[in-house]
PDB file of N, CA and C in Angstrom:
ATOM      1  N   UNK A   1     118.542  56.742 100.046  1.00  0.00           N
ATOM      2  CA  UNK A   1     117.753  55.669 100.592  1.00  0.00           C
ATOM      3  C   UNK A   1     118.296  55.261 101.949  1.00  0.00           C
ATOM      4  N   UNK A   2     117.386  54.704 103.015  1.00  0.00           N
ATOM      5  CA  UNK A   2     118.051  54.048 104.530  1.00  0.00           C
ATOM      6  C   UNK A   2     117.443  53.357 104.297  1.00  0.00           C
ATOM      7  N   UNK A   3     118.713  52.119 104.851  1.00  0.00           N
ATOM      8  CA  UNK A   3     118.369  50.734 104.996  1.00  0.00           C
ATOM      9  C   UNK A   3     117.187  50.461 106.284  1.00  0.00           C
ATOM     10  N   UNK A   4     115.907  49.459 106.232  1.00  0.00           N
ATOM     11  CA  UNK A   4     115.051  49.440 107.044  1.00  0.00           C
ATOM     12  C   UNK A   4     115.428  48.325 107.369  1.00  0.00           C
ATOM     13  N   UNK A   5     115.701  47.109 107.033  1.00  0.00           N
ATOM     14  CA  UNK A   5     115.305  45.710 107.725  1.00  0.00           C
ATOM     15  C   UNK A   5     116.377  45.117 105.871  1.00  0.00           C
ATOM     16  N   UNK A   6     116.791  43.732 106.952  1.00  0.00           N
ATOM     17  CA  UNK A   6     117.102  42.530 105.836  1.00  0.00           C
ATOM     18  C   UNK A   6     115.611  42.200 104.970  1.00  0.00           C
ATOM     19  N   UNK A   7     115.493  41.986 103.877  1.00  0.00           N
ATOM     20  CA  UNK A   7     114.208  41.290 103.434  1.00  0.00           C
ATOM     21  C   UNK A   7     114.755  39.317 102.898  1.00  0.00           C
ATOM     22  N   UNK A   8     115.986  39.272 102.584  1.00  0.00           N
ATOM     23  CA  UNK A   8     116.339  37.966 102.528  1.00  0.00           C
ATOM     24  C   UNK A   8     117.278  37.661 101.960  1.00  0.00           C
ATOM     25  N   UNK A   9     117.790  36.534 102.070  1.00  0.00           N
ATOM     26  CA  UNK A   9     119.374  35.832 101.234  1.00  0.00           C
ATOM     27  C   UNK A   9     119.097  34.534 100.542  1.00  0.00           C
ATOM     28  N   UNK A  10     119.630  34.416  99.221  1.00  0.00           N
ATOM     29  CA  UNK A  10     118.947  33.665  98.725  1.00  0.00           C
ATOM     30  C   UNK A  10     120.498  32.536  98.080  1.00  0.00           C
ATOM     31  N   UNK A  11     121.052  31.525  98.437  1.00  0.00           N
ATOM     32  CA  UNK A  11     121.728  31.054  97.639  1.00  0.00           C
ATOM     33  C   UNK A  11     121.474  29.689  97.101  1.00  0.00           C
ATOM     34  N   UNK A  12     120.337  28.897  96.763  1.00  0.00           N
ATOM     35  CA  UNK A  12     120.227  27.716  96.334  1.00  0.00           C
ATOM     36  C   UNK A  12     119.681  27.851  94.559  1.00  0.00           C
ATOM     37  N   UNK A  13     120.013  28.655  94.151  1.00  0.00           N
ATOM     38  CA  UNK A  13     119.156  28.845  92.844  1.00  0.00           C
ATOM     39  C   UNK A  13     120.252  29.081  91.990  1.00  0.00           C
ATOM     40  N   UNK A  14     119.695  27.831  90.443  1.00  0.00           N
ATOM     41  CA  UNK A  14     120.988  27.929  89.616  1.00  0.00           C
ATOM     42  C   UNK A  14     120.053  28.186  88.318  1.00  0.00           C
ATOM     43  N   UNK A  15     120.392  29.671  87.568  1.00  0.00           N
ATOM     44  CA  UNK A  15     119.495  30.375  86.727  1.00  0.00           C
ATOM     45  C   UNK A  15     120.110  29.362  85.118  1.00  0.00           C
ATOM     46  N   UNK A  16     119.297  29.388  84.422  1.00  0.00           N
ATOM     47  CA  UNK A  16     119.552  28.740  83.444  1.00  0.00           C
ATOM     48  C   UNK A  16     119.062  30.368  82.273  1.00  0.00           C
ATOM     49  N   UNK A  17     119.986  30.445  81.661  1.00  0.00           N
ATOM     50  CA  UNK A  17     119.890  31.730  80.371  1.00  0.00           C
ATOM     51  C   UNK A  17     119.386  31.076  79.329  1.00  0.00           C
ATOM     52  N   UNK A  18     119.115  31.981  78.260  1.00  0.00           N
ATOM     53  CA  UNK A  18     118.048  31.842  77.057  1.00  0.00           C
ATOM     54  C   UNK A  18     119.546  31.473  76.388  1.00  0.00           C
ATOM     55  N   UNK A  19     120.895  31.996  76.446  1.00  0.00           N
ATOM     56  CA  UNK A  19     122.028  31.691  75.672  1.00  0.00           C
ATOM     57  C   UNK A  19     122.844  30.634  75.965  1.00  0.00           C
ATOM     58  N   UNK A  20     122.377  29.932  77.536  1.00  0.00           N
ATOM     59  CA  UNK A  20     122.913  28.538  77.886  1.00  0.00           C
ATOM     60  C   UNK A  20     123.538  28.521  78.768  1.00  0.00           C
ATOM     61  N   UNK A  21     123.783  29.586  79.263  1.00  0.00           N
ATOM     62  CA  UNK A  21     124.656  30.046  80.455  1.00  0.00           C
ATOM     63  C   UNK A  21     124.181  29.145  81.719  1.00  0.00           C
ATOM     64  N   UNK A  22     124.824  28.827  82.730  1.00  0.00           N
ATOM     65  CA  UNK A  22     124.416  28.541  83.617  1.00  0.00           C
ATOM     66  C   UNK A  22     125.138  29.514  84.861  1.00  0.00           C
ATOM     67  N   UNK A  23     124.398  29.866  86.006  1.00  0.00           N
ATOM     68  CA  UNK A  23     124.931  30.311  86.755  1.00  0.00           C
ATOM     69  C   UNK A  23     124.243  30.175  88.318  1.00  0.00           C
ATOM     70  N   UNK A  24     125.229  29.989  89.597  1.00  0.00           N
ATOM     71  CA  UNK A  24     124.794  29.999  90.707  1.00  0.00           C
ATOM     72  C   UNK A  24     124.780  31.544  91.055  1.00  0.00           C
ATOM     73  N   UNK A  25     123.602  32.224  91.694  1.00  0.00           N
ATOM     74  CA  UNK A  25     123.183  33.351  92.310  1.00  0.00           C
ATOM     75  C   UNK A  25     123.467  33.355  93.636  1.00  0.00           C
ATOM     76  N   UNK A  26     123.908  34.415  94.558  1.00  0.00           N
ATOM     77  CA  UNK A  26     123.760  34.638  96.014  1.00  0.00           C
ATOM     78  C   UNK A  26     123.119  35.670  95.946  1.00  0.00           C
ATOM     79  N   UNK A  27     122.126  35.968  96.174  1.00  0.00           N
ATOM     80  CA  UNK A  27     121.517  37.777  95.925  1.00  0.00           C
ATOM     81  C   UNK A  27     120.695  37.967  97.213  1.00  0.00           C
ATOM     82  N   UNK A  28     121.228  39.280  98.163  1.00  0.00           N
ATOM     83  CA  UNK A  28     120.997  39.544  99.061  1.00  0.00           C
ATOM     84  C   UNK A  28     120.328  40.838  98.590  1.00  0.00           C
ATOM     85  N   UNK A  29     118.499  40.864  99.921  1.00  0.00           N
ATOM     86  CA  UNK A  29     117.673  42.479  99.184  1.00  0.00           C
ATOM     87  C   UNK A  29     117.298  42.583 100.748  1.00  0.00           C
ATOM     88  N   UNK A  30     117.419  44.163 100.262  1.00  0.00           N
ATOM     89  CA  UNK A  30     116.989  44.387 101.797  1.00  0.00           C
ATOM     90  C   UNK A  30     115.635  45.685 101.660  1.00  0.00           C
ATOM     91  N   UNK A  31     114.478  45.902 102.342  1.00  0.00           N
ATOM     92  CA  UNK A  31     113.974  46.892 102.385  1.00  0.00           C
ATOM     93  C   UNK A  31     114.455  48.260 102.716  1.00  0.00           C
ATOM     94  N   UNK A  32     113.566  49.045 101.449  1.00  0.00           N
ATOM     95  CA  UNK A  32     114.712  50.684 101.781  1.00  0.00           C
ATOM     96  C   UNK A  32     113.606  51.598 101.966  1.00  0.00           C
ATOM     97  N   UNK A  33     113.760  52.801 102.146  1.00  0.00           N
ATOM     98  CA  UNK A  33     112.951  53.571 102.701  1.00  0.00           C
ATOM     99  C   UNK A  33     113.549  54.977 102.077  1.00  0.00           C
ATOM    100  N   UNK A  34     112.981  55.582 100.797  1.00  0.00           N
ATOM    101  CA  UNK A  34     113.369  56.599 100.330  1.00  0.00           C
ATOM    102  C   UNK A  34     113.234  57.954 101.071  1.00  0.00           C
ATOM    103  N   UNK A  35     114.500  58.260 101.651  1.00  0.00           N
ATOM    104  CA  UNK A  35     114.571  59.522 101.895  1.00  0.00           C
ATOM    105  C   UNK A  35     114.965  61.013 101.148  1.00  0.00           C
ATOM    106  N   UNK A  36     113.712  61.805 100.892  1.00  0.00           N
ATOM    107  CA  UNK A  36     114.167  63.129  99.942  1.00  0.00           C
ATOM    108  C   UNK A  36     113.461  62.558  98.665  1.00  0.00           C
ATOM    109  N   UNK A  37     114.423  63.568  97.611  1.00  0.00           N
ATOM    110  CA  UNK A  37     114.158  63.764  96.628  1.00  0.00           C
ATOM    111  C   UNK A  37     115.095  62.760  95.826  1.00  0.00           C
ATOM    112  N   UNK A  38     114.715  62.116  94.332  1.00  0.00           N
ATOM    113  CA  UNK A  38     115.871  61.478  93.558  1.00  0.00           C
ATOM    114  C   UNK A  38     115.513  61.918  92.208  1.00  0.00           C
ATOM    115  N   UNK A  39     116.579  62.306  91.851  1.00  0.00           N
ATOM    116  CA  UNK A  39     116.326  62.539  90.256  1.00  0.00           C
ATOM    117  C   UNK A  39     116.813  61.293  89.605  1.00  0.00           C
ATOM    118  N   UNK A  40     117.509  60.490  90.060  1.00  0.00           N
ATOM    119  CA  UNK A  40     118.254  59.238  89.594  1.00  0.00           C
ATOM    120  C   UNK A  40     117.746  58.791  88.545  1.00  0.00           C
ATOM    121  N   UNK A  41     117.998  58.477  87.095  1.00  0.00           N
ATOM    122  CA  UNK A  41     117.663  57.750  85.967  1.00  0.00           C
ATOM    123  C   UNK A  41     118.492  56.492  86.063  1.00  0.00           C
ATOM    124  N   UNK A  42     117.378  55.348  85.320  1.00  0.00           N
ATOM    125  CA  UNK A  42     118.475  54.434  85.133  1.00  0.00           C
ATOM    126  C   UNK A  42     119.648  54.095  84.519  1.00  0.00           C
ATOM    127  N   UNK A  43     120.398  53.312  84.667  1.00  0.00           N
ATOM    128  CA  UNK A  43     121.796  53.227  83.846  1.00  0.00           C
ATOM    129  C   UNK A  43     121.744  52.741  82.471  1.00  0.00           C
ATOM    130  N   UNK A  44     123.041  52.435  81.524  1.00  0.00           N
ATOM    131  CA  UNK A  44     122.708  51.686  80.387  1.00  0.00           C
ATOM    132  C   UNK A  44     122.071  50.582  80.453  1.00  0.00           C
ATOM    133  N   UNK A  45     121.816  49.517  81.057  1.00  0.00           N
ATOM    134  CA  UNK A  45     121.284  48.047  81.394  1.00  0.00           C
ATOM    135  C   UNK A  45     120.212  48.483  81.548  1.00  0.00           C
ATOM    136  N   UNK A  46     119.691  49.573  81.879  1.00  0.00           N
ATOM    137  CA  UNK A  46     118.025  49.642  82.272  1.00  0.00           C
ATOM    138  C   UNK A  46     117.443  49.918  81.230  1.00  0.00           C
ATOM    139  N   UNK A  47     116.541  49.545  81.145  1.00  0.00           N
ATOM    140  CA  UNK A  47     115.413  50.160  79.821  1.00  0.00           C
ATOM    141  C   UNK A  47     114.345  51.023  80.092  1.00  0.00           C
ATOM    142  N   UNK A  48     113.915  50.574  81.337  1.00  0.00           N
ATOM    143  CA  UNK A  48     112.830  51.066  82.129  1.00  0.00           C
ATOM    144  C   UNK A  48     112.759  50.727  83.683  1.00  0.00           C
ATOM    145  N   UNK A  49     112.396  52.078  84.667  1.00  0.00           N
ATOM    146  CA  UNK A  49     112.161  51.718  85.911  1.00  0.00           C
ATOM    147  C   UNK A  49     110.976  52.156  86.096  1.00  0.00           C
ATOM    148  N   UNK A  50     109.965  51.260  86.838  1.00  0.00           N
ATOM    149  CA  UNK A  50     108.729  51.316  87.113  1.00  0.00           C
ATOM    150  C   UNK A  50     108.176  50.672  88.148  1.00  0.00           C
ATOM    151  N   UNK A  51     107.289  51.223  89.475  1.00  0.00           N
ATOM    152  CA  UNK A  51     107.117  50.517  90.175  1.00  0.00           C
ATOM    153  C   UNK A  51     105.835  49.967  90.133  1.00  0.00           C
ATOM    154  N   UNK A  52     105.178  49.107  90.770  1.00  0.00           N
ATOM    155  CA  UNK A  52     103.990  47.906  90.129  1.00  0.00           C
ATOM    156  C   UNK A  52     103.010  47.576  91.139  1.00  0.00           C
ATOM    157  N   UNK A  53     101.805  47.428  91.537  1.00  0.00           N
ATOM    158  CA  UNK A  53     101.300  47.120  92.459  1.00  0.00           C
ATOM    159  C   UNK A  53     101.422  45.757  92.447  1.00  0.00           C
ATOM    160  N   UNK A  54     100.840  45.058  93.826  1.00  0.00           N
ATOM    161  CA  UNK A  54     100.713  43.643  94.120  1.00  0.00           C
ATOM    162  C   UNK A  54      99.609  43.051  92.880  1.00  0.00           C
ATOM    163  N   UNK A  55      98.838  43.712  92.635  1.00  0.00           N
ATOM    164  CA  UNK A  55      97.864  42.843  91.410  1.00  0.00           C
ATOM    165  C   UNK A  55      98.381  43.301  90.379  1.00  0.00           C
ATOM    166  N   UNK A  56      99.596  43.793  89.785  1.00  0.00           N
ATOM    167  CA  UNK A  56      99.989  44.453  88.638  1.00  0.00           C
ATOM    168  C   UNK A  56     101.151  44.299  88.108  1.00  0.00           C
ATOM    169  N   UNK A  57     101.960  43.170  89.080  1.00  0.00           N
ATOM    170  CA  UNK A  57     103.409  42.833  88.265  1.00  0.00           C
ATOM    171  C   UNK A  57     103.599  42.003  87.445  1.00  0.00           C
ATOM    172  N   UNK A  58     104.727  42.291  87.247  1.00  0.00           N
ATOM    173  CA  UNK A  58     104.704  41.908  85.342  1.00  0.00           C
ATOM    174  C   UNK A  58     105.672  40.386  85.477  1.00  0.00           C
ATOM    175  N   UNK A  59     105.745  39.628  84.745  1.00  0.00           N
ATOM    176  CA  UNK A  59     105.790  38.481  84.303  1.00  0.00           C
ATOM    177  C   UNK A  59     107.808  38.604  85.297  1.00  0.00           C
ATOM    178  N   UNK A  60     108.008  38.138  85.856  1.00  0.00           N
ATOM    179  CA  UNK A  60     109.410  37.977  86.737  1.00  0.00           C
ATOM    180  C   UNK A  60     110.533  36.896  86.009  1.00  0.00           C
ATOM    181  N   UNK A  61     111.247  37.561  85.340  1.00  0.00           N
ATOM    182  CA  UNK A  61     112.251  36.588  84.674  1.00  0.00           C
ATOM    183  C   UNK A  61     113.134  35.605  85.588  1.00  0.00           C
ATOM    184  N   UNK A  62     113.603  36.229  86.594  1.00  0.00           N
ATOM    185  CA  UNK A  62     114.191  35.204  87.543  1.00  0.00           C
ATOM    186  C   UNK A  62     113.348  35.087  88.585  1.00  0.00           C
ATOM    187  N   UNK A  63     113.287  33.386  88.509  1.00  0.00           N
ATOM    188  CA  UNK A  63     112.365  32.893  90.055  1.00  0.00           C
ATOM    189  C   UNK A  63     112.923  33.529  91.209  1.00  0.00           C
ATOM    190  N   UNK A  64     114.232  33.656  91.313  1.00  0.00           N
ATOM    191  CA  UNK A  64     114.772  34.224  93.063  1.00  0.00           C
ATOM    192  C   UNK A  64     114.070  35.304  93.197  1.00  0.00           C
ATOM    193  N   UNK A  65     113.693  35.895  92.281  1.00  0.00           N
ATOM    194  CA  UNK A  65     113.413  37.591  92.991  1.00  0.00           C
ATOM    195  C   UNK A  65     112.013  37.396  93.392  1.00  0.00           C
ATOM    196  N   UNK A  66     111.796  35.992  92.309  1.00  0.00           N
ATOM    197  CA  UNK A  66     109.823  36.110  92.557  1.00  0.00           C
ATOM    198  C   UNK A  66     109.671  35.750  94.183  1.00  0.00           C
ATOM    199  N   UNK A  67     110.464  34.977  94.362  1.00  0.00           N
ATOM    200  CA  UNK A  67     110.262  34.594  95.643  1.00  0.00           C
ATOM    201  C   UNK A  67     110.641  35.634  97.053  1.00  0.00           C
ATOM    202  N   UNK A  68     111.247  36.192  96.680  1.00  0.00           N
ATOM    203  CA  UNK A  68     111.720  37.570  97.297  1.00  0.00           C
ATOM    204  C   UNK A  68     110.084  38.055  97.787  1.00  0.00           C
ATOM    205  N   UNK A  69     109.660  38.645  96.586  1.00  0.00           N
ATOM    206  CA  UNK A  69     107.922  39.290  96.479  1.00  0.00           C
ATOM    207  C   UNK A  69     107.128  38.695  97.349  1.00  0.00           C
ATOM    208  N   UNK A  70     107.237  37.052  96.825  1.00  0.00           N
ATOM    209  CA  UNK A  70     106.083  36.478  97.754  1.00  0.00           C
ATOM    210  C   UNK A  70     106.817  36.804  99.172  1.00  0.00           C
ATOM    211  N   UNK A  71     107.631  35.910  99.466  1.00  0.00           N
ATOM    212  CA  UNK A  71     108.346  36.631 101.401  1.00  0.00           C
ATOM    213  C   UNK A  71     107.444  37.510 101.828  1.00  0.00           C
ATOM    214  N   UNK A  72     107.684  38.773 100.636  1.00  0.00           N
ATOM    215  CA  UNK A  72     107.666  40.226 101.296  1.00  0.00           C
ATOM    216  C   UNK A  72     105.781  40.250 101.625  1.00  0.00           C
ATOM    217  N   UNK A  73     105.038  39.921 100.718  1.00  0.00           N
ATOM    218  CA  UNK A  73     103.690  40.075 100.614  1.00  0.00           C
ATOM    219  C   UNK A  73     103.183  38.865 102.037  1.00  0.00           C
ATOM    220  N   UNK A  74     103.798  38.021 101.714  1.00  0.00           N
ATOM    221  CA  UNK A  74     103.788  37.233 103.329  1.00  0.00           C
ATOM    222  C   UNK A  74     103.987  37.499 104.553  1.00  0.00           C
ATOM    223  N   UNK A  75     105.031  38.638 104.344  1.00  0.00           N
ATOM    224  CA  UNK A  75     105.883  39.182 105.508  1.00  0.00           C
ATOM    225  C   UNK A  75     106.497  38.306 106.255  1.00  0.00           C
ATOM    226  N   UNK A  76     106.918  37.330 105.412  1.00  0.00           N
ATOM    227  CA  UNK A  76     107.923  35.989 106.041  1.00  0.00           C
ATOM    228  C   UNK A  76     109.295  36.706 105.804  1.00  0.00           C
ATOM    229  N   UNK A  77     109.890  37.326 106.433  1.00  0.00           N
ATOM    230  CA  UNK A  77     111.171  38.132 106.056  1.00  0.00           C
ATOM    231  C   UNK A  77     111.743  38.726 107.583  1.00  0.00           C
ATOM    232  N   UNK A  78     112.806  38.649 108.085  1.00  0.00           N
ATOM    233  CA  UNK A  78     113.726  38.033 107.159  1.00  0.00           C
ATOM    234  C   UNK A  78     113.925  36.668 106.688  1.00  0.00           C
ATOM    235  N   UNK A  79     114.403  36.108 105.491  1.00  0.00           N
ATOM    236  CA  UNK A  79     114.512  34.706 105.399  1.00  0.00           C
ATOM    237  C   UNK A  79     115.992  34.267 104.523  1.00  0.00           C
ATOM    238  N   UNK A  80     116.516  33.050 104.849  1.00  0.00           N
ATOM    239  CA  UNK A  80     117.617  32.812 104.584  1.00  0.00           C
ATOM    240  C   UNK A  80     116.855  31.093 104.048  1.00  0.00           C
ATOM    241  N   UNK A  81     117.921  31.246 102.323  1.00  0.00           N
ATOM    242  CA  UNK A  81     117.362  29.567 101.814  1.00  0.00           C
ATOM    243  C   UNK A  81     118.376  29.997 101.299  1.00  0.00           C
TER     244      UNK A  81
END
């Protein structure tokens, strides 16, 4: 993969878990641009990798990333909150 552009930095978001956990996130994403071929499978943590159209994604467990999406579909990016 080559890195294309920052897509955003996100540190004001404190995720609350189904087990009670609390935690502060910094999660930095950047747009990539697949170069070649990948045979890459996912790791143990993955269950499934699948990519999704804009009318076709699936229910987003953490708000940070949702907001990531919208940015990107906005093309408000780069953005720092």
């Amino acid at each position: 993969m080559k890195v294309k552009s920052l897509l955003g930095i996100l540190t004001d978001f404190i995720q609350h878990y189904p087990n009670g956990d609390v935690a502060q996130a910094v999660v930095i994403e950047f747009l990539v641009e697949l170069v070649g071929k990948t045979n890459k499978k996912p790791d143990s943590e993955t269950l499934e990798l699948k990519y999704f159209s804009k009318d076709n994604l699936p229910d987003i467990f953490n708000k940070q990333h949702l907001n990531f999406i919208e940015h990107y579909y906005k093309r408000d990016y780069p953005f720092f909150e």
